[in-house]
N, C-alpha and C. Protein backbone atom coordinates (compact mmCIF):
# COMPACT_ATOMS: atom_id res chain seq x y z
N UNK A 1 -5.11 16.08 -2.05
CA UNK A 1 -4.85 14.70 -2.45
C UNK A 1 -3.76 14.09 -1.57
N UNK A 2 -3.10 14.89 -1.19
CA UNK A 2 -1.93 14.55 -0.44
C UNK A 2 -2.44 13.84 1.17
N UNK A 3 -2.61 15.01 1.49
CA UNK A 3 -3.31 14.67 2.80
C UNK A 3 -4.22 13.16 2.98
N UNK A 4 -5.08 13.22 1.84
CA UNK A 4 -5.94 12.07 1.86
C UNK A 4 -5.35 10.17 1.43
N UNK A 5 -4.11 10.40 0.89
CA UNK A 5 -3.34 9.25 0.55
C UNK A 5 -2.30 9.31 2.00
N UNK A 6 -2.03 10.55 2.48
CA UNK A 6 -0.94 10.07 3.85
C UNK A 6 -2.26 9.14 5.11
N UNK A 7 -3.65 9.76 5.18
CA UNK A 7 -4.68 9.09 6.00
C UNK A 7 -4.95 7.62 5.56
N UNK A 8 -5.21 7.10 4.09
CA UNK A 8 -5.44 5.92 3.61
C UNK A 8 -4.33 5.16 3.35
N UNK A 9 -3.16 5.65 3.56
CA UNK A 9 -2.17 4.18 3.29
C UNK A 9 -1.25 4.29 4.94
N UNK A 10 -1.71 5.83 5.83
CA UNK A 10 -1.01 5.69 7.31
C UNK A 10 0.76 5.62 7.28
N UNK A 11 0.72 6.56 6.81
CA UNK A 11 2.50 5.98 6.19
C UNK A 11 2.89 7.57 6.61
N UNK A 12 4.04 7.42 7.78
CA UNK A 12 4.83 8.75 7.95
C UNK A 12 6.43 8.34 7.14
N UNK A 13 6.59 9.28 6.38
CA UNK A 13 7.59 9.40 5.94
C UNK A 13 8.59 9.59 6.55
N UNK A 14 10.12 9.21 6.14
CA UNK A 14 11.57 9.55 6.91
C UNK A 14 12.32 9.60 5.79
N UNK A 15 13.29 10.37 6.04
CA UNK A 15 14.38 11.00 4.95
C UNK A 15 15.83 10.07 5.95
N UNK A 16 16.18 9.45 5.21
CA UNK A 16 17.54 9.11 5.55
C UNK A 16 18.60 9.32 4.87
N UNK A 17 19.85 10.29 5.75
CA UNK A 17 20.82 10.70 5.18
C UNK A 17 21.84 9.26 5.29
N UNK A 18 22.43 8.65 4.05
CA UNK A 18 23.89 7.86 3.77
C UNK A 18 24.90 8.35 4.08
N UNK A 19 26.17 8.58 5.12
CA UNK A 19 27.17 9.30 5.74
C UNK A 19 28.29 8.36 4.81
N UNK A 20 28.25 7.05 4.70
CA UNK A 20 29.49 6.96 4.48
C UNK A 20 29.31 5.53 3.32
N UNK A 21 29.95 5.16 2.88
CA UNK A 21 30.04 4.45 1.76
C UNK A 21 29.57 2.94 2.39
N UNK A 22 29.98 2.33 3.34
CA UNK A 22 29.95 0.91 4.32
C UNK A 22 27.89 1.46 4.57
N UNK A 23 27.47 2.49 4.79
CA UNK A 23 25.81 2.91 4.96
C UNK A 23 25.17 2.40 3.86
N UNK A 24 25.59 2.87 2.62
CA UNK A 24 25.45 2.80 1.29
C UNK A 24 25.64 1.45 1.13
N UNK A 25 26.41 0.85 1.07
CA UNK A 25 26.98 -0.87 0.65
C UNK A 25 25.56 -1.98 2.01
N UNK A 26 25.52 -1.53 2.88
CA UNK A 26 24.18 -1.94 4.11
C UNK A 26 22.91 -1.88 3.93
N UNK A 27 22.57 -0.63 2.79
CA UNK A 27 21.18 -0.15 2.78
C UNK A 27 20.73 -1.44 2.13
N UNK A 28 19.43 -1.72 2.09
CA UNK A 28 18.36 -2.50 1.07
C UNK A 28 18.15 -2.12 -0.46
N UNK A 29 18.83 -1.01 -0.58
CA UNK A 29 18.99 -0.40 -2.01
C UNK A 29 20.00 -0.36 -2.68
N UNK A 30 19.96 -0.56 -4.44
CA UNK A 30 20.77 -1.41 -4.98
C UNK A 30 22.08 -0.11 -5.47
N UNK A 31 21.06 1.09 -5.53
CA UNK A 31 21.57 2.11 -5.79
C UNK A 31 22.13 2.71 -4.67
N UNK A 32 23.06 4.09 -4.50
CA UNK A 32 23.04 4.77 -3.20
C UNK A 32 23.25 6.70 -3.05
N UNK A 33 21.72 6.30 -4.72
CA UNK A 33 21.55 7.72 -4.35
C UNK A 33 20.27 7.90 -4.04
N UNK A 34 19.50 7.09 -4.34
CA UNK A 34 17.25 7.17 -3.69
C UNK A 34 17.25 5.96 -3.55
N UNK A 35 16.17 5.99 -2.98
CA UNK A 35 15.26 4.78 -2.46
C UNK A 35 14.50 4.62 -1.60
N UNK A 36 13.22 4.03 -2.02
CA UNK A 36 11.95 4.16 -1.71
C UNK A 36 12.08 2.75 -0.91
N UNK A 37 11.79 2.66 0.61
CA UNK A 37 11.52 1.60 1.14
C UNK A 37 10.02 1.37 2.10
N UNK A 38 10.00 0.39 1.62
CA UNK A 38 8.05 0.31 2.26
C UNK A 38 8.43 -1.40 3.12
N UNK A 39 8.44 -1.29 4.20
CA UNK A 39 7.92 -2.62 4.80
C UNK A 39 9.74 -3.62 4.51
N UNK A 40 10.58 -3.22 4.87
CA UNK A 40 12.00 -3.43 4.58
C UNK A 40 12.20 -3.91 3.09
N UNK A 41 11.34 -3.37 2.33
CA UNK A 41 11.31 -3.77 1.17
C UNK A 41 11.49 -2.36 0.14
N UNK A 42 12.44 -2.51 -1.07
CA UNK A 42 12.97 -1.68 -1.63
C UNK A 42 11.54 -1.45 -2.89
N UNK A 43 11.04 -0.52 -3.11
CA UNK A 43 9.86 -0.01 -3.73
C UNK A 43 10.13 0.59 -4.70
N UNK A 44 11.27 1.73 -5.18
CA UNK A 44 11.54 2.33 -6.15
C UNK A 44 13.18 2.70 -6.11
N UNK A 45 13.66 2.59 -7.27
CA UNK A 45 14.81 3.19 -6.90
C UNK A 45 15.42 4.63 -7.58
N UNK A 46 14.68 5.12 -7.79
CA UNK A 46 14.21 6.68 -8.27
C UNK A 46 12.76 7.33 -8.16
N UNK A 47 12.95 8.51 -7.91
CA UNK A 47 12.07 9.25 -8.00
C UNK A 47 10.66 8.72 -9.12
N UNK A 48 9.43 8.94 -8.24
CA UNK A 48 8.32 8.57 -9.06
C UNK A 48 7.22 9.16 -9.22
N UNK A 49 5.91 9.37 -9.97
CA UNK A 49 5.19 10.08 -9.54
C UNK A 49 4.37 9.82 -8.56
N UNK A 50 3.33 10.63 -7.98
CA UNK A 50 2.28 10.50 -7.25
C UNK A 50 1.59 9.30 -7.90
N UNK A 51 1.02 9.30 -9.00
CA UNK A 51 0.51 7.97 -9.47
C UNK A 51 1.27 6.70 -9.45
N UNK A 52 2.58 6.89 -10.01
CA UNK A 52 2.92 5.54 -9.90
C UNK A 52 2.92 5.08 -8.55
N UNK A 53 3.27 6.19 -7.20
CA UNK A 53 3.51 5.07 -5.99
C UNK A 53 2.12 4.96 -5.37
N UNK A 54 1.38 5.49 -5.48
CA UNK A 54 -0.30 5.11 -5.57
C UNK A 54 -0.33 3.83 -5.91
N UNK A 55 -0.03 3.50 -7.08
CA UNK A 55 -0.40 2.13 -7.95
C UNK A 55 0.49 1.34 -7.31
N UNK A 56 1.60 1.77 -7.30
CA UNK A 56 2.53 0.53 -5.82
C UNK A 56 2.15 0.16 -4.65
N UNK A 57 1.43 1.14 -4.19
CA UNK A 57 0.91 0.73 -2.56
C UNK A 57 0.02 -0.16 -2.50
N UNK A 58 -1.26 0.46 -3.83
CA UNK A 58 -2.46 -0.55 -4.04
C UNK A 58 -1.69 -2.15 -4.01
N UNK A 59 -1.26 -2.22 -4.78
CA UNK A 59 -0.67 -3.67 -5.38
C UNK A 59 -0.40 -4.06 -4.13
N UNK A 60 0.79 -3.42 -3.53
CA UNK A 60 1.20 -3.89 -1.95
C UNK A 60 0.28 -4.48 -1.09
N UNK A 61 -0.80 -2.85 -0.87
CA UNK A 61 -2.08 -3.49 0.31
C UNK A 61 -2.75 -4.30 -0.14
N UNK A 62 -3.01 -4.79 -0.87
CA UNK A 62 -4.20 -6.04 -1.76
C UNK A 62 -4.71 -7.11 -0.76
């Protein structure tokens, strides 16, 4: 399932580490411990399931 949602929505993932508090206060996220960003746009701000960000992307790609 995995494989087949990274081919249909084309989306490589990146992990970004926050070094310093001024990173944190810059990010697009309101929080500065997760966050899900799609398209400079803040998507989740915690952890979610496989379904819910399924159902986010749909909505997105429409």
């Amino acid at each position: 399932m995995r494989l087949q949602r990274k081919k249909e929505y084309g989306l490589k993932p990146e992990i970004i580490s926050l070094k310093s508090s001024e990173e944190a206060q810059n990010s697009p996220c309101p929080f500065g411990t997760f966050c899900m960003i799609y398209d400079g746009k803040a998507i989740a701000h915690h952890p979610i399931s496989n379904k819910r960000f399924m159902n986010i992307m749909d909505k997105i790609l429409k």
